[in-house]
Protein backbone atom coordinates (compact mmCIF):
# COMPACT_ATOMS: atom_id res chain seq x y z
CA UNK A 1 14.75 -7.97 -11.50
CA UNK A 2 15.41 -10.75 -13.59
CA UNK A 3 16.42 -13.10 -10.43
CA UNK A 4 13.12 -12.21 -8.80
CA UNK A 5 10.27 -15.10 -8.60
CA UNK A 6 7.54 -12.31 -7.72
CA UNK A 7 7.30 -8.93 -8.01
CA UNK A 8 4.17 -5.94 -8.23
CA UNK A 9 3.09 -5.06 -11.19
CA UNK A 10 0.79 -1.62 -10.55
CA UNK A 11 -1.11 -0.61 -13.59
CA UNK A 12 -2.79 3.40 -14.01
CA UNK A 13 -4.23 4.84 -16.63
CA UNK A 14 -1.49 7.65 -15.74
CA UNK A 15 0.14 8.68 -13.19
CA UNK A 16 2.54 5.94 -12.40
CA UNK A 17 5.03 7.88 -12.11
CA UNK A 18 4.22 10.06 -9.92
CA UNK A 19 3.12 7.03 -7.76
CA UNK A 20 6.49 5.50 -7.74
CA UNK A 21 7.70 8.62 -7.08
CA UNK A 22 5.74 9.74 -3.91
CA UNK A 23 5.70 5.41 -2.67
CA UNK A 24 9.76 5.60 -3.03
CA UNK A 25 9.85 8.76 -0.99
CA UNK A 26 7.31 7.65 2.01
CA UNK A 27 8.62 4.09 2.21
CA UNK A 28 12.22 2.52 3.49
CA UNK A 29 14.25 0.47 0.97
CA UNK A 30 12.46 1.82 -1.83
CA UNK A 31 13.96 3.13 -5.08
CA UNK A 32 13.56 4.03 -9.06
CA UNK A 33 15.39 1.89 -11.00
CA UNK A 34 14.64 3.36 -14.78
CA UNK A 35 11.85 5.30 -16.54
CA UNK A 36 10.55 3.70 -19.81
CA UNK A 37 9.23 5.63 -22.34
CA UNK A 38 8.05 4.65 -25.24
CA UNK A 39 9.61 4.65 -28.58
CA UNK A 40 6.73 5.56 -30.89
CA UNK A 41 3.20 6.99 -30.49
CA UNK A 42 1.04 3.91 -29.42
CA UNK A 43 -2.86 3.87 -28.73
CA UNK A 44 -2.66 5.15 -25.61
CA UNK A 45 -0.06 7.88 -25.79
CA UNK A 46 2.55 9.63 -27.78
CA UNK A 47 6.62 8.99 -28.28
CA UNK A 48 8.05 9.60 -25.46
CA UNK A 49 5.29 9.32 -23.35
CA UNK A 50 6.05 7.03 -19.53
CA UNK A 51 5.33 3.44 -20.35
CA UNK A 52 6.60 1.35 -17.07
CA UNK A 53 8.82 2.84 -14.05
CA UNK A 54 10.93 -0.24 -12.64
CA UNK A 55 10.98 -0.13 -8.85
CA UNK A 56 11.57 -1.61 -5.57
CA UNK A 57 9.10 -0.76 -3.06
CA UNK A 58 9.70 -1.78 0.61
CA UNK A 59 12.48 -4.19 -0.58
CA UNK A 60 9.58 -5.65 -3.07
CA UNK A 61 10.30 -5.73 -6.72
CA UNK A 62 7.66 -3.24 -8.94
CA UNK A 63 6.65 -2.11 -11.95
CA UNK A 64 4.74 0.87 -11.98
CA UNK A 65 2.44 1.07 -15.88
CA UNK A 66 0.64 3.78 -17.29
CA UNK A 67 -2.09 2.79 -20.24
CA UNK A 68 -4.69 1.02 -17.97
CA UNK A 69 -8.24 2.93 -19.14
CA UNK A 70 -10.30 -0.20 -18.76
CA UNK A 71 -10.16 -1.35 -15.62
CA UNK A 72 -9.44 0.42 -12.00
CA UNK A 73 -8.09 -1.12 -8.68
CA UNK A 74 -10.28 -2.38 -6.58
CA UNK A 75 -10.24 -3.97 -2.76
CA UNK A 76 -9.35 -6.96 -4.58
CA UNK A 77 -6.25 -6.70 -4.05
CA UNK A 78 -4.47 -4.42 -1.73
CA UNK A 79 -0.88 -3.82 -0.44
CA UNK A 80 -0.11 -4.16 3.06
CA UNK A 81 2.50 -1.92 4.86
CA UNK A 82 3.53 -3.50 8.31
CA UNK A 83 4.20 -1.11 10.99
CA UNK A 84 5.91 -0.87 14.58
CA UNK A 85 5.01 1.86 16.60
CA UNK A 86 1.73 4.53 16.65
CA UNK A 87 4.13 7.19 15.09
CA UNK A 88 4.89 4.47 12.17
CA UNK A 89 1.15 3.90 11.97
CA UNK A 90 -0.05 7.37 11.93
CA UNK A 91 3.04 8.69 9.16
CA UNK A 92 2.10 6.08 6.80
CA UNK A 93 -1.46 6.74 7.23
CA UNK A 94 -1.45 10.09 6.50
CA UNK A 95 0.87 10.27 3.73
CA UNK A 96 -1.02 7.43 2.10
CA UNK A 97 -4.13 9.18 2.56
CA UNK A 98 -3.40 12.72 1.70
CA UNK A 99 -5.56 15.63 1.09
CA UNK A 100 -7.89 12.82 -1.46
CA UNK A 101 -7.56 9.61 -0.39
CA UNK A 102 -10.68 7.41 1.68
CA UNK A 103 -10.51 5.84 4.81
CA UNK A 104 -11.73 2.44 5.16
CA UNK A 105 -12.74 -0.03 7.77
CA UNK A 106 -9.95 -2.06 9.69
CA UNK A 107 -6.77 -0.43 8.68
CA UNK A 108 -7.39 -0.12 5.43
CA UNK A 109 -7.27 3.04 2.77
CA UNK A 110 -7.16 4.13 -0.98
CA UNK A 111 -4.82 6.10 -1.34
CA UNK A 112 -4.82 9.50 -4.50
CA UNK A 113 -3.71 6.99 -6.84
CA UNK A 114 -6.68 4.62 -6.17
CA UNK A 115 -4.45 2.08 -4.78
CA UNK A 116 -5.76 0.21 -1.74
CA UNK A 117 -3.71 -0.14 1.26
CA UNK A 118 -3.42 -1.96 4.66
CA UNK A 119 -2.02 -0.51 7.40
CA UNK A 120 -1.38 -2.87 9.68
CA UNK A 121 0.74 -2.62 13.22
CA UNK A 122 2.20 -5.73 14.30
CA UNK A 123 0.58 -5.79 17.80
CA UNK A 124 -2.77 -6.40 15.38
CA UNK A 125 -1.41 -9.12 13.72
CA UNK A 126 0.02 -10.69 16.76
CA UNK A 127 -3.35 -10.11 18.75
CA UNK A 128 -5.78 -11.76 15.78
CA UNK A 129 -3.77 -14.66 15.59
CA UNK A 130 -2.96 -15.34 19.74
CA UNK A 131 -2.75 -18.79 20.79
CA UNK A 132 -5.29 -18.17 23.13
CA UNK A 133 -9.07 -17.64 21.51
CA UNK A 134 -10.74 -15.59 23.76
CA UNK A 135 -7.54 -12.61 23.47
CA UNK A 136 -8.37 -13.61 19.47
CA UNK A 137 -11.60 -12.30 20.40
CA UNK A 138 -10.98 -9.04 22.28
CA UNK A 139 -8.31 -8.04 19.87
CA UNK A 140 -11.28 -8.42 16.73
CA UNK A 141 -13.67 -6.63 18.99
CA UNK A 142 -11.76 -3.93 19.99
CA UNK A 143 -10.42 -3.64 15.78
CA UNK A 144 -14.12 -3.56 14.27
CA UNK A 145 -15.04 0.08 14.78
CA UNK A 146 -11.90 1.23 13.79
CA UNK A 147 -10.92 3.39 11.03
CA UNK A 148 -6.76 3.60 11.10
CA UNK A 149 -5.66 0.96 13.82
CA UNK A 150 -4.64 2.05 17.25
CA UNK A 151 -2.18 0.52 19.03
CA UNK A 152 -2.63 1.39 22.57
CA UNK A 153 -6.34 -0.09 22.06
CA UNK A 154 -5.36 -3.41 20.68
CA UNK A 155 -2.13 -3.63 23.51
CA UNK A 156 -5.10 -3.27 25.77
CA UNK A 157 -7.38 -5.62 24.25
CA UNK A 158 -4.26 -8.61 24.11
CA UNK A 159 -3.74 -7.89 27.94
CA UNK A 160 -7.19 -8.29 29.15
């Protein structure tokens, strides 16, 4: 990662392994790199204990951090997962959600981890930012009262 310009930096207050586990698993072109632990017993943990996990998630440069107890994500900031097809929509949706996570408004989620996620198909993206204002307007309509985004209502929406 030293080449990189950006890259994620995901901070728990545990956990983040697991996380980068579970993300690397549900997600293409995503892998662990190496596990950090830490040397000595430090205010938040013991010797040995998971420090940083060094990832790539969705070709994206991470690190995943465990020691965070003073502050918690927050829809400040979210990640956004662009997707092709319903079945793309719906896999990542679920997984991401999971037996504890919250659905939001608009395509978005927190997932078990607390992270906050965007699901977003590219018919969406294409249909809120159409040349043509009134289709602009449609496509927003028809996305308002929904929960995870469907496709077939926004293809509608974009063809009038």
């Amino acid at each position: 990662m030293a080449d990189e310009k950006l890259a994620l930096c995901l901070w728990f207050d545990s956990g983040a392994e697991d996380a980068a586990q579970f993300y690397c698993k549900l997600f293409p072109d995503s892998e662990i790199h190496a596990i950090n632990r830490s040397p000595t017993d430090w205010p938040g943990g013991k010797a040995g204990d998971v420090l940083t996990i060094d990832l790539t998630l969705l070709g994206t440069p991470a690190m995943a951090m465990n020691g965070n107890t003073d502050d918690t994500f927050s829809n400040a900031l979210s990640l956004q997962v662009f997707t092709e097809t319903q079945e793309e929509t719906d896999r990542y949706w679920e997984a991401l959600l999971g037996d504890t996570g919250s659905p939001m408004a608009c395509s978005w989620l927190t997932d078990r981890f607390g992270i906050r996620w965007q699901v977003v198909p590219r018919i969406l993206s294409k249909g809120l930012s159409h040349e043509d204002p009134e289709v602009r307007g449609r496509v927003f309509a028809a996305m308002m009262p929904m929960v995870k985004i469907d496709h077939a209502a926004i293809e509608a929406a974009i063809a009038g």
